[in-house]
N, C-alpha and C. Protein backbone atom coordinates (compact mmCIF):
# COMPACT_ATOMS: atom_id res chain seq x y z
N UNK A 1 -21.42 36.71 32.75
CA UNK A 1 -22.41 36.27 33.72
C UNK A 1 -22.84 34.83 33.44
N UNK A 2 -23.10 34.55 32.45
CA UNK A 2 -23.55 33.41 32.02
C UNK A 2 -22.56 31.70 32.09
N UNK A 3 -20.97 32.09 32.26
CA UNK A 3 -20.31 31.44 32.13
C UNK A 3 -20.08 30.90 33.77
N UNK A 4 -19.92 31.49 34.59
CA UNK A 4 -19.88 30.94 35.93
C UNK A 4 -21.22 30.19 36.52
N UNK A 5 -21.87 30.66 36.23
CA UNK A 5 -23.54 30.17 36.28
C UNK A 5 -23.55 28.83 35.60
N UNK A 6 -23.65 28.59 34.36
CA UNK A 6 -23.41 27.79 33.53
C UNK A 6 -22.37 26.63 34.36
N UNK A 7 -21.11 26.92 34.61
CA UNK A 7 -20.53 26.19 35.67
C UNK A 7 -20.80 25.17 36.91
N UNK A 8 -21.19 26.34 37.60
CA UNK A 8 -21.90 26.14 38.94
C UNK A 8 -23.46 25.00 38.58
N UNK A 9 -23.40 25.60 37.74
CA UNK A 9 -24.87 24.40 37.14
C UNK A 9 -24.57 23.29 36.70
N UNK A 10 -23.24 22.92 35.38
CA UNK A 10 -22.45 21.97 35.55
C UNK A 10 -22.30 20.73 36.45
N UNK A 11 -21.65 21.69 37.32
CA UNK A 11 -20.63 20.81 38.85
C UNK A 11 -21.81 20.70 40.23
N UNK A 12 -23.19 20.79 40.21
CA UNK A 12 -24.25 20.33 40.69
C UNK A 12 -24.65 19.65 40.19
N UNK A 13 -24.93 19.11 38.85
CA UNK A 13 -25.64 18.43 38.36
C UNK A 13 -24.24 16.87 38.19
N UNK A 14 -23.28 17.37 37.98
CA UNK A 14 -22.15 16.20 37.75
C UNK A 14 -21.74 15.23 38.74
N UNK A 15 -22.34 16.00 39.79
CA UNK A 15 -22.44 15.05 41.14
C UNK A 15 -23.57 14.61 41.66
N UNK A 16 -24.54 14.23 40.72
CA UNK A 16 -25.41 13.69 41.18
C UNK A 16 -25.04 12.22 40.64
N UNK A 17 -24.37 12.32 40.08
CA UNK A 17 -23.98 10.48 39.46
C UNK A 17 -22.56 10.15 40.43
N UNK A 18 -22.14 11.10 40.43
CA UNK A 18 -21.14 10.44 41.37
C UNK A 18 -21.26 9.30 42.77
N UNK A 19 -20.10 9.35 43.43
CA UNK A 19 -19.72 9.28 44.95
C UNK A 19 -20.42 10.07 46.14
N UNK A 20 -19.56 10.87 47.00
CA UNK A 20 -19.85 11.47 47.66
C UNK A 20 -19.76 12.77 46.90
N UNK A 21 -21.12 13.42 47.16
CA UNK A 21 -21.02 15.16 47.09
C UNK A 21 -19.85 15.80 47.26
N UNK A 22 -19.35 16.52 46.60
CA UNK A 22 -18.43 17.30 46.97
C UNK A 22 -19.01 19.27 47.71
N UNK A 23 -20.41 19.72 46.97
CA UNK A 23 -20.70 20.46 46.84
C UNK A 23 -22.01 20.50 47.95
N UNK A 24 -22.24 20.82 48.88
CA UNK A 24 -23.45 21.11 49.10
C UNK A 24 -25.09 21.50 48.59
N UNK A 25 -24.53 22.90 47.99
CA UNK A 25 -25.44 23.76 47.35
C UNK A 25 -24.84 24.54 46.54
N UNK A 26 -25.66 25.18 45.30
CA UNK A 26 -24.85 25.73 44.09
C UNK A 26 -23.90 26.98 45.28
N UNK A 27 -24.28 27.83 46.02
CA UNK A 27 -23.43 29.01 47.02
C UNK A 27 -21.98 28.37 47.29
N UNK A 28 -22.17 26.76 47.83
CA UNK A 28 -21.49 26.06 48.28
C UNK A 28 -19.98 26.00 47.51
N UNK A 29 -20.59 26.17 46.03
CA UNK A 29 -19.89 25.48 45.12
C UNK A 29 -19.28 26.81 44.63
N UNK A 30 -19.59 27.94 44.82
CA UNK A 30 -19.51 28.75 44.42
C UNK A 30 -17.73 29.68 44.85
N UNK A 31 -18.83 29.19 46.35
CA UNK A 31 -17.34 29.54 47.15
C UNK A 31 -16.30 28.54 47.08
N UNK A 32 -16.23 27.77 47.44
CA UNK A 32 -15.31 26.45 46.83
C UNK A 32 -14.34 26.80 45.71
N UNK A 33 -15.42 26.90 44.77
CA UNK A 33 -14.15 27.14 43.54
C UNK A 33 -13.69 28.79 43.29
N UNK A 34 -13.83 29.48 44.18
CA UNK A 34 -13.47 30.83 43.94
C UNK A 34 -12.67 31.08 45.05
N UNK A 35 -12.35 30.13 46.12
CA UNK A 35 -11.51 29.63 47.39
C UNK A 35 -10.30 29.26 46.40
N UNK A 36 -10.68 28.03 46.13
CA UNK A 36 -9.80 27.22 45.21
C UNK A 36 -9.09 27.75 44.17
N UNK A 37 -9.17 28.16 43.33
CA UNK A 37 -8.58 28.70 41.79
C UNK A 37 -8.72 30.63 41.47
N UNK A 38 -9.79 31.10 42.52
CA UNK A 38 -9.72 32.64 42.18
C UNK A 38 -10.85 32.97 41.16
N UNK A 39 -11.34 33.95 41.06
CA UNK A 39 -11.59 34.12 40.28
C UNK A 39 -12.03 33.63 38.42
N UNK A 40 -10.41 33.49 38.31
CA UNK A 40 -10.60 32.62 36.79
C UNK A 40 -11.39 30.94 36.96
N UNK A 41 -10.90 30.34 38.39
CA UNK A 41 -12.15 29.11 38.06
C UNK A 41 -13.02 29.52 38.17
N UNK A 42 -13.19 30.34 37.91
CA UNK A 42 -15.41 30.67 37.74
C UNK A 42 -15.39 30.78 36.43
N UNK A 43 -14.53 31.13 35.58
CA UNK A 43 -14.72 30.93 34.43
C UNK A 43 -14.35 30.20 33.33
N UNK A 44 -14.35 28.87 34.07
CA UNK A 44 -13.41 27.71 33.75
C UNK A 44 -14.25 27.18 32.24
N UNK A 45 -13.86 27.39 30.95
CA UNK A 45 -14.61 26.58 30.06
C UNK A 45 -15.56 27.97 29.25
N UNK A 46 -14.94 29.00 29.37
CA UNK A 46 -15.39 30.20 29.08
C UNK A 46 -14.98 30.25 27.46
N UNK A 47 -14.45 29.86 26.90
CA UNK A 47 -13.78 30.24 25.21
C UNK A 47 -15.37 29.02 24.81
N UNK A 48 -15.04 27.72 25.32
CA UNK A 48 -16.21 26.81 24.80
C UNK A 48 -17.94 27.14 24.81
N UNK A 49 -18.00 27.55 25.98
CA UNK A 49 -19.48 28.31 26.20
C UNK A 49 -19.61 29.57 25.59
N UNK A 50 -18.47 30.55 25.14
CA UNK A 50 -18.63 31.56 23.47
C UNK A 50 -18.94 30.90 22.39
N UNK A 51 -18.59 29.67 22.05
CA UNK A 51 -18.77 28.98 20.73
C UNK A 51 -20.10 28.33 21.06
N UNK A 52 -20.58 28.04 21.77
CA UNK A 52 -21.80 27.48 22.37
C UNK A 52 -22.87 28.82 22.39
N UNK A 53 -22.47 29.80 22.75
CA UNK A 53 -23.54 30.96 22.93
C UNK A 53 -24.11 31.82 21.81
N UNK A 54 -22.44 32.24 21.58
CA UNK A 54 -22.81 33.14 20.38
C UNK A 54 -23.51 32.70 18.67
N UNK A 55 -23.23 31.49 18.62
CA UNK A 55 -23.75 31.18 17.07
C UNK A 55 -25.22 30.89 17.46
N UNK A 56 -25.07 30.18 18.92
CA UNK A 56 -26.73 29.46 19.16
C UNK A 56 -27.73 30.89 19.13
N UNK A 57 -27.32 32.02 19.52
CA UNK A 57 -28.23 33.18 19.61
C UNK A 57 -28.42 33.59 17.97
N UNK A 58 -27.21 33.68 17.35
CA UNK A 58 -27.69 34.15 16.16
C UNK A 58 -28.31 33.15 15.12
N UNK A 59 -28.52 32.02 15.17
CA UNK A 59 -29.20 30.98 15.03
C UNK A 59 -30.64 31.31 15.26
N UNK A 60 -30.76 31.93 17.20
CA UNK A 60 -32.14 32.03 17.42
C UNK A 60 -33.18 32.66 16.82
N UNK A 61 -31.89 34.32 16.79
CA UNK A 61 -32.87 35.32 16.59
C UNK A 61 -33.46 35.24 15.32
N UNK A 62 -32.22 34.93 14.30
CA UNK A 62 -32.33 35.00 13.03
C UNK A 62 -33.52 34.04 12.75
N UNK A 63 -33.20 32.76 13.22
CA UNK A 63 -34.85 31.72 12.55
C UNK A 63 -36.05 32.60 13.27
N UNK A 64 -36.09 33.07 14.45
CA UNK A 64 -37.33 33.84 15.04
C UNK A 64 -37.85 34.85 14.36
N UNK A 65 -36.63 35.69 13.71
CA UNK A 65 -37.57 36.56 13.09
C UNK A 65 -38.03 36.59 11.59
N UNK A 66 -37.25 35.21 10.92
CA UNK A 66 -37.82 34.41 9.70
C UNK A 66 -39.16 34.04 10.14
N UNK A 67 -39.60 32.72 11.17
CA UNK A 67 -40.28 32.56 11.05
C UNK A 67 -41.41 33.41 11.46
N UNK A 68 -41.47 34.65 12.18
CA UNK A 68 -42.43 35.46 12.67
C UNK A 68 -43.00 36.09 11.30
N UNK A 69 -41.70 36.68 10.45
CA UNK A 69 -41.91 37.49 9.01
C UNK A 69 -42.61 36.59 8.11
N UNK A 70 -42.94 34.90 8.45
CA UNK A 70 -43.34 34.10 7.93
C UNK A 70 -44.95 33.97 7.92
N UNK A 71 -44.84 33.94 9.21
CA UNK A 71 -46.56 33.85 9.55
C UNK A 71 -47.46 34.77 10.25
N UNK A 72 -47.04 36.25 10.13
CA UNK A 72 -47.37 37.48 10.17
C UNK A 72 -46.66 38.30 9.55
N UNK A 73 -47.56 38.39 7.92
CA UNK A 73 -46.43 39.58 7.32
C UNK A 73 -46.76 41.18 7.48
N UNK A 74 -45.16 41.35 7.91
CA UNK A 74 -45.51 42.81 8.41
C UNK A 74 -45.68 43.88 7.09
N UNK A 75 -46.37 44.79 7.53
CA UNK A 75 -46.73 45.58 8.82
C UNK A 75 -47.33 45.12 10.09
N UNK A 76 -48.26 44.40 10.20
CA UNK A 76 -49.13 43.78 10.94
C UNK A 76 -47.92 43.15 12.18
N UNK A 77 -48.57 43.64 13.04
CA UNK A 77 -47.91 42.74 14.60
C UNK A 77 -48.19 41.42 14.83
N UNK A 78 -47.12 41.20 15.08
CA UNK A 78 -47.98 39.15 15.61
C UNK A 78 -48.83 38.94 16.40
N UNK A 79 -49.42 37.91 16.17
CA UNK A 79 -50.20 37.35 17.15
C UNK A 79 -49.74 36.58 17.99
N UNK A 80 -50.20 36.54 19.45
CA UNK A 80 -49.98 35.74 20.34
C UNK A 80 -49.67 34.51 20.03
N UNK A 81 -50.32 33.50 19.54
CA UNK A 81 -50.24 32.51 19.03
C UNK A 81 -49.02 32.18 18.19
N UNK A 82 -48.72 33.41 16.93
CA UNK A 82 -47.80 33.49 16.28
C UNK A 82 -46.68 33.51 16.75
N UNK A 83 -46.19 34.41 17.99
CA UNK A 83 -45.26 34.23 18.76
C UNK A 83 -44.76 32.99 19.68
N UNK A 84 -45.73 32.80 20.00
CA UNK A 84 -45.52 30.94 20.74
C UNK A 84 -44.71 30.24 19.97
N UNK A 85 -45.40 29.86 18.73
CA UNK A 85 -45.46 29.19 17.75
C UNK A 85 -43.77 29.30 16.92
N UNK A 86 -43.28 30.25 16.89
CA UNK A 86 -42.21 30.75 16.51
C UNK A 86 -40.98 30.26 17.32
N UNK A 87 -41.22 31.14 18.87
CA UNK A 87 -40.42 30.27 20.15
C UNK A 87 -40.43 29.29 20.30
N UNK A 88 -41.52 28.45 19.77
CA UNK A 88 -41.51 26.91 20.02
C UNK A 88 -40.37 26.37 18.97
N UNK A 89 -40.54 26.68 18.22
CA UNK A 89 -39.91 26.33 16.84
C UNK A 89 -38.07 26.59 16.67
N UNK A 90 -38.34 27.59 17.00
CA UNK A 90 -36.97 28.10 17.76
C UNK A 90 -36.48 28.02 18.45
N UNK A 91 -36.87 27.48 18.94
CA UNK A 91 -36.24 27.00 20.32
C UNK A 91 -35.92 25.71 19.55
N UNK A 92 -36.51 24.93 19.31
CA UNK A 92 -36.02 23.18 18.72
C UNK A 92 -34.87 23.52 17.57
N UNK A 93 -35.05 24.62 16.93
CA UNK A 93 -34.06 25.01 15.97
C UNK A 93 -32.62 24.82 16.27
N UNK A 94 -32.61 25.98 17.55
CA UNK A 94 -31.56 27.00 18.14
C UNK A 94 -30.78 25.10 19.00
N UNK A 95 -31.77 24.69 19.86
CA UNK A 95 -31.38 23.40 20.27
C UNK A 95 -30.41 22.44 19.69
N UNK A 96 -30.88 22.03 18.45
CA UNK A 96 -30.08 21.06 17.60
C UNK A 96 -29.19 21.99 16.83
N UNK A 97 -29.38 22.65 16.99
CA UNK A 97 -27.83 23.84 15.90
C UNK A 97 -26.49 23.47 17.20
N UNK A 98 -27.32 23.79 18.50
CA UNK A 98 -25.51 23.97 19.45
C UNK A 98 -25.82 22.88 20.10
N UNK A 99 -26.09 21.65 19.77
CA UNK A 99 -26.33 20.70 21.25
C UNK A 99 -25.09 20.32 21.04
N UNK A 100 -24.30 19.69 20.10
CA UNK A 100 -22.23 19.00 19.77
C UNK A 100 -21.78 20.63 20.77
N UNK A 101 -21.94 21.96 20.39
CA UNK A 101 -21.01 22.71 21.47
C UNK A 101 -21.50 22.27 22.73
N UNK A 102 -22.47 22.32 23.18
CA UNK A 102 -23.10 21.97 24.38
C UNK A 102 -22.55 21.44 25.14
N UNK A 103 -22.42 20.06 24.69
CA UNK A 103 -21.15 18.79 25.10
C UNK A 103 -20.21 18.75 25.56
N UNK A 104 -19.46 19.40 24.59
CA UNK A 104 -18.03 19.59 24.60
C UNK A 104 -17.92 20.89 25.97
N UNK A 105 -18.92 21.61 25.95
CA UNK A 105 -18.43 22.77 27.19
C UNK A 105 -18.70 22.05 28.50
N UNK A 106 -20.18 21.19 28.38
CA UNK A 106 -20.07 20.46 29.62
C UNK A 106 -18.99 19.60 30.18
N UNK A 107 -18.15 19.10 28.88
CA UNK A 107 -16.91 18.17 29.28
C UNK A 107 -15.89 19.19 29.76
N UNK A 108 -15.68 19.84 29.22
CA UNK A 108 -14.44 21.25 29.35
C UNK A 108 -14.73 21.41 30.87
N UNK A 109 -15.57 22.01 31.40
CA UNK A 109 -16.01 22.92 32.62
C UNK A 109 -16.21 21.42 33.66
């Protein structure tokens, strides 16, 4: 699911620096390249966005639930705050761990 999406998000955004549009609207684009190539171009750049996905998640979860076990030690449930605070963090983590795959899938696709 994530890989055609990811795409389609791509090849909207890649034509905004261009020439002329090629794409209307992401639907536009959708059909276009599933006109064009079938199926498999929807999943054009799919091996690169696995190397992009899968480490960046286990990256996520893993620092998320370090830092949660960090600043609410369980038993005790987190706090609101604590949870923000974590996602925030994690998120900047998870960010700079896959932004080089990132790249490279946006160039691929």
């Amino acid at each position: 699911v994530e890989t055609p999406v990811d795409l389609l998000k791509v090849k909207m955004q890649s034509q905004l620096y261009g020439g002329k549009a090629k794409y209307r609207n992401v639907f536009h684009a959708g059909y276009k390249i599933f006109m064009e190539r079938g199926i498999h171009g929807l999943y054009q750049g799919h091996i690169s966005n696995a190397y992009r996905f899968v480490p960046g998640r286990a990256v996520y979860f893993t620092t998320y639930d370090g830092t949660i076990s960090y600043l609410s030690k369980p038993p005790a449930r987190p706090s609101l705050y604590h949870c923000f605070l974590a996602g925030g963090f994690t998120g900047g983590v998870a960010w700079i761990s896959t932004y080089p795959f990132d790249v490279i899938r946006n160039r691929m696709q």
